[in-house]
PDB file of N, CA and C in Angstrom:
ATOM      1  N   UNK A   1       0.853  -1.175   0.000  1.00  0.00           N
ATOM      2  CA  UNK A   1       0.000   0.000   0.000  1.00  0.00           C
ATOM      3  C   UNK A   1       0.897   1.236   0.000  1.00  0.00           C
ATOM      4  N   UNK A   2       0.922   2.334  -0.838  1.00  0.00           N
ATOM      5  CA  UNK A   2       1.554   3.225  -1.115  1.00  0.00           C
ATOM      6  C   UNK A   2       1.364   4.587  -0.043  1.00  0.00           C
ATOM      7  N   UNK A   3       1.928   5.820   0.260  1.00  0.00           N
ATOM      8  CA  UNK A   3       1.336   6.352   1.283  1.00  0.00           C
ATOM      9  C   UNK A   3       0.555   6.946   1.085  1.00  0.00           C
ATOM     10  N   UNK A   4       0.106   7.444   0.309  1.00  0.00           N
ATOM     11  CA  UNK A   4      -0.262   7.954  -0.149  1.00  0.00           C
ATOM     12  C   UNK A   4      -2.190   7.212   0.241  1.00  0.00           C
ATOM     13  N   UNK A   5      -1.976   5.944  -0.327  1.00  0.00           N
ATOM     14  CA  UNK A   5      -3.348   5.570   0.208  1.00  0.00           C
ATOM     15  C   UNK A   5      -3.253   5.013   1.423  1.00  0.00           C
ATOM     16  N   UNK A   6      -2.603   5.206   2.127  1.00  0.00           N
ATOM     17  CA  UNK A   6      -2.521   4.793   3.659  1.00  0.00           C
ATOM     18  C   UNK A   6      -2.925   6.146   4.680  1.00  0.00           C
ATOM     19  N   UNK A   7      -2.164   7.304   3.913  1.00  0.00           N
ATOM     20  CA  UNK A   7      -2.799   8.546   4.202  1.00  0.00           C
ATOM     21  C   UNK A   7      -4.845   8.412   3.968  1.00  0.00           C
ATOM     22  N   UNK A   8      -4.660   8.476   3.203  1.00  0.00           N
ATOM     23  CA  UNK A   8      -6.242   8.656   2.579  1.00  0.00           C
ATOM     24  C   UNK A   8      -7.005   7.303   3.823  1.00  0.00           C
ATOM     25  N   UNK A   9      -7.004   6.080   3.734  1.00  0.00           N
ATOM     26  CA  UNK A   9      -7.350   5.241   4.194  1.00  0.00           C
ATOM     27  C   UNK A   9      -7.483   5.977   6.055  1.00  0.00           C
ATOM     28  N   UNK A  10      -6.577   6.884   6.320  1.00  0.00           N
ATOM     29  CA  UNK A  10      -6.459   7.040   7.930  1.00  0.00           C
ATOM     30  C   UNK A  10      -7.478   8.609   8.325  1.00  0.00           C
ATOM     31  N   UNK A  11      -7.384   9.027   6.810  1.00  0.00           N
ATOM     32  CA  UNK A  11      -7.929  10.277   6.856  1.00  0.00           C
ATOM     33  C   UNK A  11      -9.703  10.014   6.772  1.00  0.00           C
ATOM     34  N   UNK A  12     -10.050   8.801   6.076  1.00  0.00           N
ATOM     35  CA  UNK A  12     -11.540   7.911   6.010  1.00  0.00           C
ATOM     36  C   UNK A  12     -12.061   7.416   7.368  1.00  0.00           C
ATOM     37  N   UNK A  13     -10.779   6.744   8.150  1.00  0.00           N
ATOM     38  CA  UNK A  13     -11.288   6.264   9.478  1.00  0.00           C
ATOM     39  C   UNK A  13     -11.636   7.325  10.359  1.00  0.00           C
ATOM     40  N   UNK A  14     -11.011   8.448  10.252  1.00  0.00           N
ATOM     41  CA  UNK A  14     -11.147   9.655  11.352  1.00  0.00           C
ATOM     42  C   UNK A  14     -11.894  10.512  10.729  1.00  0.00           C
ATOM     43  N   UNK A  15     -12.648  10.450   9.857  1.00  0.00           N
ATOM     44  CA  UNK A  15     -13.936  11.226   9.518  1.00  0.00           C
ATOM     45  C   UNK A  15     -15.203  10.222   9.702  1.00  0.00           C
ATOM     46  N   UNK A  16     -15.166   9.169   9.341  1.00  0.00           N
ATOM     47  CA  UNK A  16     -15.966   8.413   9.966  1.00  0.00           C
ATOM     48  C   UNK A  16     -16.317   8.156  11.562  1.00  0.00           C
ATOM     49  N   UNK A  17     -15.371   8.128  12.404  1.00  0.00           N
ATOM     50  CA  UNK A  17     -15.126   8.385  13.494  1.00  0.00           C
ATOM     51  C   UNK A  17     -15.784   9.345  14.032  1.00  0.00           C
ATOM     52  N   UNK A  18     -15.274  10.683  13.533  1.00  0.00           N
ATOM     53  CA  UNK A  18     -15.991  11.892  14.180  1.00  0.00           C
ATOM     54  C   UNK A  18     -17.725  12.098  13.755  1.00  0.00           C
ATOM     55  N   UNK A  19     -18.476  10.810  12.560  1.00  0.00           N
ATOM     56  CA  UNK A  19     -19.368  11.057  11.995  1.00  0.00           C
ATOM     57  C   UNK A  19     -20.282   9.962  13.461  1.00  0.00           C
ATOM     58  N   UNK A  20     -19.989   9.511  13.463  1.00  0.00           N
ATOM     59  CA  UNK A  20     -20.744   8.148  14.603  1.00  0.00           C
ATOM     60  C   UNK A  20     -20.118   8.932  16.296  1.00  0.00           C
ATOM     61  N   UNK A  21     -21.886   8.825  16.719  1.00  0.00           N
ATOM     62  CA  UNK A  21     -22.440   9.943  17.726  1.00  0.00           C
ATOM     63  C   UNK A  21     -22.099   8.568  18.981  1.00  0.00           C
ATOM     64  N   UNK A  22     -21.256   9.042  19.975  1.00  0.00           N
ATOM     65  CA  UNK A  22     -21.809   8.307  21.181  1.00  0.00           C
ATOM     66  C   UNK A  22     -22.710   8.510  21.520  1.00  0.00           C
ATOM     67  N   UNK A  23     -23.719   7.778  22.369  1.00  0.00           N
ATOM     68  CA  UNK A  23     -24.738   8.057  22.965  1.00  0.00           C
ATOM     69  C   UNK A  23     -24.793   8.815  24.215  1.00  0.00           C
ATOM     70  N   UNK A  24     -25.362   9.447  24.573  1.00  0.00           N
ATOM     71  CA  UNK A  24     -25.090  10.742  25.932  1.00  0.00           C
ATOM     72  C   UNK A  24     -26.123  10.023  26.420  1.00  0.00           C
ATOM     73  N   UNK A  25     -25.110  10.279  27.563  1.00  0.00           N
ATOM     74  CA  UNK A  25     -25.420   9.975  28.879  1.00  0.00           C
ATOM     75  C   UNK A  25     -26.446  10.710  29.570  1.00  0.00           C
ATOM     76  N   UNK A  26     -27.363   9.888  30.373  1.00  0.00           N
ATOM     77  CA  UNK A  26     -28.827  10.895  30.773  1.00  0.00           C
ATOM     78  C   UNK A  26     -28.093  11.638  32.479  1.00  0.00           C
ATOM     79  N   UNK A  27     -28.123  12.619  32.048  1.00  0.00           N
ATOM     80  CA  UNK A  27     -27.372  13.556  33.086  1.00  0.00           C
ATOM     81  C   UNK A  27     -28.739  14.232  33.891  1.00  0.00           C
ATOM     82  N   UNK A  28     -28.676  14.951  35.717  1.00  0.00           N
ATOM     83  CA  UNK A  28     -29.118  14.688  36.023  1.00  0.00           C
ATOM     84  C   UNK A  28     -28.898  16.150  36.694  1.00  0.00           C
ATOM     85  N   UNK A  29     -29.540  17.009  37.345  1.00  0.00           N
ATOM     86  CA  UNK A  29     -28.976  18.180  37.959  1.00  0.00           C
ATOM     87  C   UNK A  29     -28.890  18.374  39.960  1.00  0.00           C
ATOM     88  N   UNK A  30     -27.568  18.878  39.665  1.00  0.00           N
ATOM     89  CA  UNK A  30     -27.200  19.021  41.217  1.00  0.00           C
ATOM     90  C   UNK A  30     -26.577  20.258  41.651  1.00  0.00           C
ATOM     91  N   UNK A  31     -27.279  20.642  42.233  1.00  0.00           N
ATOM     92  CA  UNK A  31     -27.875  22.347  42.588  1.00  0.00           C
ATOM     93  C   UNK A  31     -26.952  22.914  43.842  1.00  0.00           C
ATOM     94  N   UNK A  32     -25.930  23.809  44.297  1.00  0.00           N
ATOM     95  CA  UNK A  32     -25.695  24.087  45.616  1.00  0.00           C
ATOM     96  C   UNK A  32     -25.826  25.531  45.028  1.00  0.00           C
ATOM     97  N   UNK A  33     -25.772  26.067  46.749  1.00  0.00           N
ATOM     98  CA  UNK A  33     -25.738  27.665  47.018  1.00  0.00           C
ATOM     99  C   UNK A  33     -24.404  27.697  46.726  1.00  0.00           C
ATOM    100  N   UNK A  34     -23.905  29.104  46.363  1.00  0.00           N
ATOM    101  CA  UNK A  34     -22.354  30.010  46.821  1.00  0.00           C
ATOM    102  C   UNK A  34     -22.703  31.263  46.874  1.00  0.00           C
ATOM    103  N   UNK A  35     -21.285  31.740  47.359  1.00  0.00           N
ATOM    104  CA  UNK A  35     -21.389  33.225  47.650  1.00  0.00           C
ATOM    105  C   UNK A  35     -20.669  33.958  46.356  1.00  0.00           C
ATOM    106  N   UNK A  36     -20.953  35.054  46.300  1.00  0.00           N
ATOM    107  CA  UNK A  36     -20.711  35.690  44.811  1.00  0.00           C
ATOM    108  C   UNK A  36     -19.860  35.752  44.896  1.00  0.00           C
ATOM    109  N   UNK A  37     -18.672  35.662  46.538  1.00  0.00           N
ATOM    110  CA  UNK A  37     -17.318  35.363  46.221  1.00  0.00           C
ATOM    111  C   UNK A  37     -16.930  34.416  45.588  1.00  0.00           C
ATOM    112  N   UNK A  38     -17.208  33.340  46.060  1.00  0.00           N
ATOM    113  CA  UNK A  38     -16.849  31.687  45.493  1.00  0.00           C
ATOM    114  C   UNK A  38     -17.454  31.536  44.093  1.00  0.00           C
ATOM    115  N   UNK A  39     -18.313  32.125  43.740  1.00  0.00           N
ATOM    116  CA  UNK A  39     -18.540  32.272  42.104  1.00  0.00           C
ATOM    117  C   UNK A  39     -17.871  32.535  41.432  1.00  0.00           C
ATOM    118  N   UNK A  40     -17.453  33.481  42.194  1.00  0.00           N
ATOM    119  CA  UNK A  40     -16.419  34.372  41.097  1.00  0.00           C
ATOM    120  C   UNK A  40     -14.891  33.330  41.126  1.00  0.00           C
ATOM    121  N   UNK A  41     -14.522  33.614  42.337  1.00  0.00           N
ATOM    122  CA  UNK A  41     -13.108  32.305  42.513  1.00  0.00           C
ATOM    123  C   UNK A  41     -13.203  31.325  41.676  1.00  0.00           C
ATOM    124  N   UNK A  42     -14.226  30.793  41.019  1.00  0.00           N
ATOM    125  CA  UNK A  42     -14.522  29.096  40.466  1.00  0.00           C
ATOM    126  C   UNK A  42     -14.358  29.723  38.767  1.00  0.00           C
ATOM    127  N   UNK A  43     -15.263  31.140  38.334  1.00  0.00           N
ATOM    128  CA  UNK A  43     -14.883  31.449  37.014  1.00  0.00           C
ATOM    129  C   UNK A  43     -13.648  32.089  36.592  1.00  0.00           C
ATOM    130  N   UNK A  44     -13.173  32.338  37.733  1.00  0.00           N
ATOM    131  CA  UNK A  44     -11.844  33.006  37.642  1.00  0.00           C
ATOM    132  C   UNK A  44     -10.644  31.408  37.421  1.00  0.00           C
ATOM    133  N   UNK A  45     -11.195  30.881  38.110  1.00  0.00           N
ATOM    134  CA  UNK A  45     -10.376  29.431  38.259  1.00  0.00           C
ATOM    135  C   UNK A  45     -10.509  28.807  37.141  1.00  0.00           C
ATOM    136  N   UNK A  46     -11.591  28.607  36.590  1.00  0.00           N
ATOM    137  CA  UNK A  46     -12.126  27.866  35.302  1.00  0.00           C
ATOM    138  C   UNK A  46     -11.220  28.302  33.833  1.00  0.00           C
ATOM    139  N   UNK A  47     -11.391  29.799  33.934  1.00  0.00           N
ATOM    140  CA  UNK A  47     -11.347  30.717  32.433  1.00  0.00           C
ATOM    141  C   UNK A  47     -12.637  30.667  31.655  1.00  0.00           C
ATOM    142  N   UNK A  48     -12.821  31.482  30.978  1.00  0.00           N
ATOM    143  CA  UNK A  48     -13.996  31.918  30.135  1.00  0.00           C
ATOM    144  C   UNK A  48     -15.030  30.945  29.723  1.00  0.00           C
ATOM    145  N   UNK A  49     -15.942  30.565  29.992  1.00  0.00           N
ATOM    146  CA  UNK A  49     -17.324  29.590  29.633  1.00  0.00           C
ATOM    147  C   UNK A  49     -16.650  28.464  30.062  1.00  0.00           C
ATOM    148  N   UNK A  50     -16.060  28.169  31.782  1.00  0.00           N
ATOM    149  CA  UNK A  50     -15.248  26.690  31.793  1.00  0.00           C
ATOM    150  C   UNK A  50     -15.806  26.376  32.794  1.00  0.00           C
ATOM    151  N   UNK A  51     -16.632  27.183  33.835  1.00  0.00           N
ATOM    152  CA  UNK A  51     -16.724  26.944  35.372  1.00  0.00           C
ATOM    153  C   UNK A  51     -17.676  25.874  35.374  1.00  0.00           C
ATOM    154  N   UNK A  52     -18.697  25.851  34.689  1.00  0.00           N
ATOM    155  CA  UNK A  52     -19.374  24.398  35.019  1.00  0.00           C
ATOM    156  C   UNK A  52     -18.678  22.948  34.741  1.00  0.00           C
ATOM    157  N   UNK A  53     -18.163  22.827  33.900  1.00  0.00           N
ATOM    158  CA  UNK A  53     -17.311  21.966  33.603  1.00  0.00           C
ATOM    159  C   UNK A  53     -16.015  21.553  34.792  1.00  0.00           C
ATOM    160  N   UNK A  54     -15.515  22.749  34.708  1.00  0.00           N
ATOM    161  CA  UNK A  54     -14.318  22.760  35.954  1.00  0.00           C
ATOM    162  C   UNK A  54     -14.802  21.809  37.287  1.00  0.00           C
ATOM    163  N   UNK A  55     -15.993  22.938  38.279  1.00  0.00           N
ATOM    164  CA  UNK A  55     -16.241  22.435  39.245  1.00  0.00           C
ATOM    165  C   UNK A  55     -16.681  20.852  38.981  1.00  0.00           C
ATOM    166  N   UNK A  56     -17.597  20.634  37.545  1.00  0.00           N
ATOM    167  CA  UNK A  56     -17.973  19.166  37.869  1.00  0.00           C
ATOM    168  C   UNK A  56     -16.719  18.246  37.961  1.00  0.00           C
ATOM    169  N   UNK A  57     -15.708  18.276  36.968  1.00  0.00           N
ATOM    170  CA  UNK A  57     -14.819  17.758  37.099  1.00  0.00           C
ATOM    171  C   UNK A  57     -14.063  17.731  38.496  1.00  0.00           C
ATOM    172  N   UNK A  58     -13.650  18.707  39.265  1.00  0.00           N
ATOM    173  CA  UNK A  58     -13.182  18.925  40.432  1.00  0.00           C
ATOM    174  C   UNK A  58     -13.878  17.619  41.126  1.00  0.00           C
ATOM    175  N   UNK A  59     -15.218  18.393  41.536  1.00  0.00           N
ATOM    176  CA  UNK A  59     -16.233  17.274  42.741  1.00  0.00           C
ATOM    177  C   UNK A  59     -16.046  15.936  41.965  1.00  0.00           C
ATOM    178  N   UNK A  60     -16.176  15.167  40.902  1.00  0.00           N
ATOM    179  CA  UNK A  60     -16.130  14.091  41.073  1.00  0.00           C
ATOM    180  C   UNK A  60     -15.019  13.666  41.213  1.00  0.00           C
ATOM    181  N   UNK A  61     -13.615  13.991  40.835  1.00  0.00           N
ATOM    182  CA  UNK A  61     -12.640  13.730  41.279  1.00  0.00           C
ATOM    183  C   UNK A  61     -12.382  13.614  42.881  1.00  0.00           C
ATOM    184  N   UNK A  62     -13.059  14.549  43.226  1.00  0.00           N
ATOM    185  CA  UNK A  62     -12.693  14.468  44.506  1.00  0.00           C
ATOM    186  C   UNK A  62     -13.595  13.457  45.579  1.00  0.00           C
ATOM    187  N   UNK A  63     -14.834  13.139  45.344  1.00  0.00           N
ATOM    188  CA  UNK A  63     -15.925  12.228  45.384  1.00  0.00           C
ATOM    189  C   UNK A  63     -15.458  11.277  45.259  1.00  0.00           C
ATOM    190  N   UNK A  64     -14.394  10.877  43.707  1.00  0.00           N
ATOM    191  CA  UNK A  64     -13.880   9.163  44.471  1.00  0.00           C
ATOM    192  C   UNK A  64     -12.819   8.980  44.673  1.00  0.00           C
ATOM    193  N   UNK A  65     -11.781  10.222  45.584  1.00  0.00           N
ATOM    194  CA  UNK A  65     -10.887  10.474  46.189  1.00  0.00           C
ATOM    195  C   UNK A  65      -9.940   9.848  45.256  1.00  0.00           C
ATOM    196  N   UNK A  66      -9.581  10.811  44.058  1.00  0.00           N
ATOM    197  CA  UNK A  66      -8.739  10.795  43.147  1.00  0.00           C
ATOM    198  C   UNK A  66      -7.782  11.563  43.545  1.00  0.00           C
ATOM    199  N   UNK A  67      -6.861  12.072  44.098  1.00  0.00           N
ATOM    200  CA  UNK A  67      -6.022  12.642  44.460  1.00  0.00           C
ATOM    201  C   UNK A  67      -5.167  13.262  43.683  1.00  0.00           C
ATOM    202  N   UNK A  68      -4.570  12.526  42.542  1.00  0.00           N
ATOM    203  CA  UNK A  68      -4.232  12.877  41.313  1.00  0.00           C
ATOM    204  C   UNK A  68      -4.719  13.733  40.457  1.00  0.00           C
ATOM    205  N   UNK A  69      -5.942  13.593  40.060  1.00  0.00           N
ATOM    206  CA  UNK A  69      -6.989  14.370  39.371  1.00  0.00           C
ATOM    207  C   UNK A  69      -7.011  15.741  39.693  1.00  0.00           C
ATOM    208  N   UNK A  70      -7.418  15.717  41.511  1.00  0.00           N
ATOM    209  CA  UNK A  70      -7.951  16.669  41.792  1.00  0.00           C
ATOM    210  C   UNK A  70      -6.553  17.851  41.677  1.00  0.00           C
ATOM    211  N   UNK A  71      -5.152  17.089  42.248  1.00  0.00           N
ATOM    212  CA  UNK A  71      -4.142  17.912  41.909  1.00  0.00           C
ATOM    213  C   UNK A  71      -3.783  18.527  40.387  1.00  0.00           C
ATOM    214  N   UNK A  72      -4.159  18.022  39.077  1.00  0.00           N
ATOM    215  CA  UNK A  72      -3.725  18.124  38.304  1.00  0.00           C
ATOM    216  C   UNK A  72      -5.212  19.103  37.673  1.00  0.00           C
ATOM    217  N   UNK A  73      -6.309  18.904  37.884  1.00  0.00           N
ATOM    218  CA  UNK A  73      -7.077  20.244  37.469  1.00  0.00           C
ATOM    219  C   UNK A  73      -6.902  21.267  38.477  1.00  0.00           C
ATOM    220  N   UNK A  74      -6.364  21.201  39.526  1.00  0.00           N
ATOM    221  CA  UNK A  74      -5.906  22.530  40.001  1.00  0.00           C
ATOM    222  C   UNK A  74      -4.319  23.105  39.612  1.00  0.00           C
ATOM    223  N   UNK A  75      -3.799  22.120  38.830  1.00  0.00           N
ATOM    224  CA  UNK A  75      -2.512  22.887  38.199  1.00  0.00           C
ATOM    225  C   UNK A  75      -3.072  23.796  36.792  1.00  0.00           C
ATOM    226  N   UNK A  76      -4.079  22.986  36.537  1.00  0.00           N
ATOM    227  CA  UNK A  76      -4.624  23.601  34.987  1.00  0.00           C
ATOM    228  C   UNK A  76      -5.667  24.679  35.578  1.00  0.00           C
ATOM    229  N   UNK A  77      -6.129  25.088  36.928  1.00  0.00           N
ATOM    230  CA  UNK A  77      -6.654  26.395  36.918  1.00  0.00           C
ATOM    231  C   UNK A  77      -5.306  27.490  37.373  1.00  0.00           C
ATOM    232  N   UNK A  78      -4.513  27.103  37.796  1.00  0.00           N
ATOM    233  CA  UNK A  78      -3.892  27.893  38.172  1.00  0.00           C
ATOM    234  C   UNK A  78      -3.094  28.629  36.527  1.00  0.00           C
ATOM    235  N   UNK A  79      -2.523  27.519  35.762  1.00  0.00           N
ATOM    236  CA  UNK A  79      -2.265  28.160  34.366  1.00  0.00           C
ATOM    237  C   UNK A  79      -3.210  28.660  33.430  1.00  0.00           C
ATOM    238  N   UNK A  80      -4.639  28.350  33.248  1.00  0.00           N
ATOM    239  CA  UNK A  80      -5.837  29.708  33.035  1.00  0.00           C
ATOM    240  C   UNK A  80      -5.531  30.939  33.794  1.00  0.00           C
ATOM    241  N   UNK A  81      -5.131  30.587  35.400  1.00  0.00           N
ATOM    242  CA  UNK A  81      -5.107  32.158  35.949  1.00  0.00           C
ATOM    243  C   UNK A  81      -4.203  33.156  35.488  1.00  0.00           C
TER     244      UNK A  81
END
């Protein structure tokens, strides 16, 4: 096989790929209070349209006492900051 179609052949699998939908997951909502300080700390922490994402990631990391995790998305808010 020449590279040419080995290129092409890899460039078919990864458009196909990105064409076939996983199925989403039935997600579920979980609600706390904060203070407009800690709001702000979490979007400031996040960067721009990240804070929901951030905190979820955070809490479940920390929920099944990932230790790792939780250290390593707080290295990645600190380099957003």
């Amino acid at each position: 096989m020449s590279k040419t179609t080995k290129k092409a052949a890899t460039k078919a699998k990864k458009a196909e790929a990105k064409t076939q939908k996983k199925p989403k997951e039935e997600l579920c909502v979980f609600a706390f209070r904060l203070t407009a300080e800690e709001r702000l700390a979490i979007h400031q922490a996040a960067g721009p349209g990240k804070a929901s994402k951030f905190a979820r990631r955070l809490l479940v990391a920390a929920a099944q006492g990932d230790e790792k995790a939780v250290k390593g998305i707080m290295r990645e808010a600190k380099n957003e900051a």
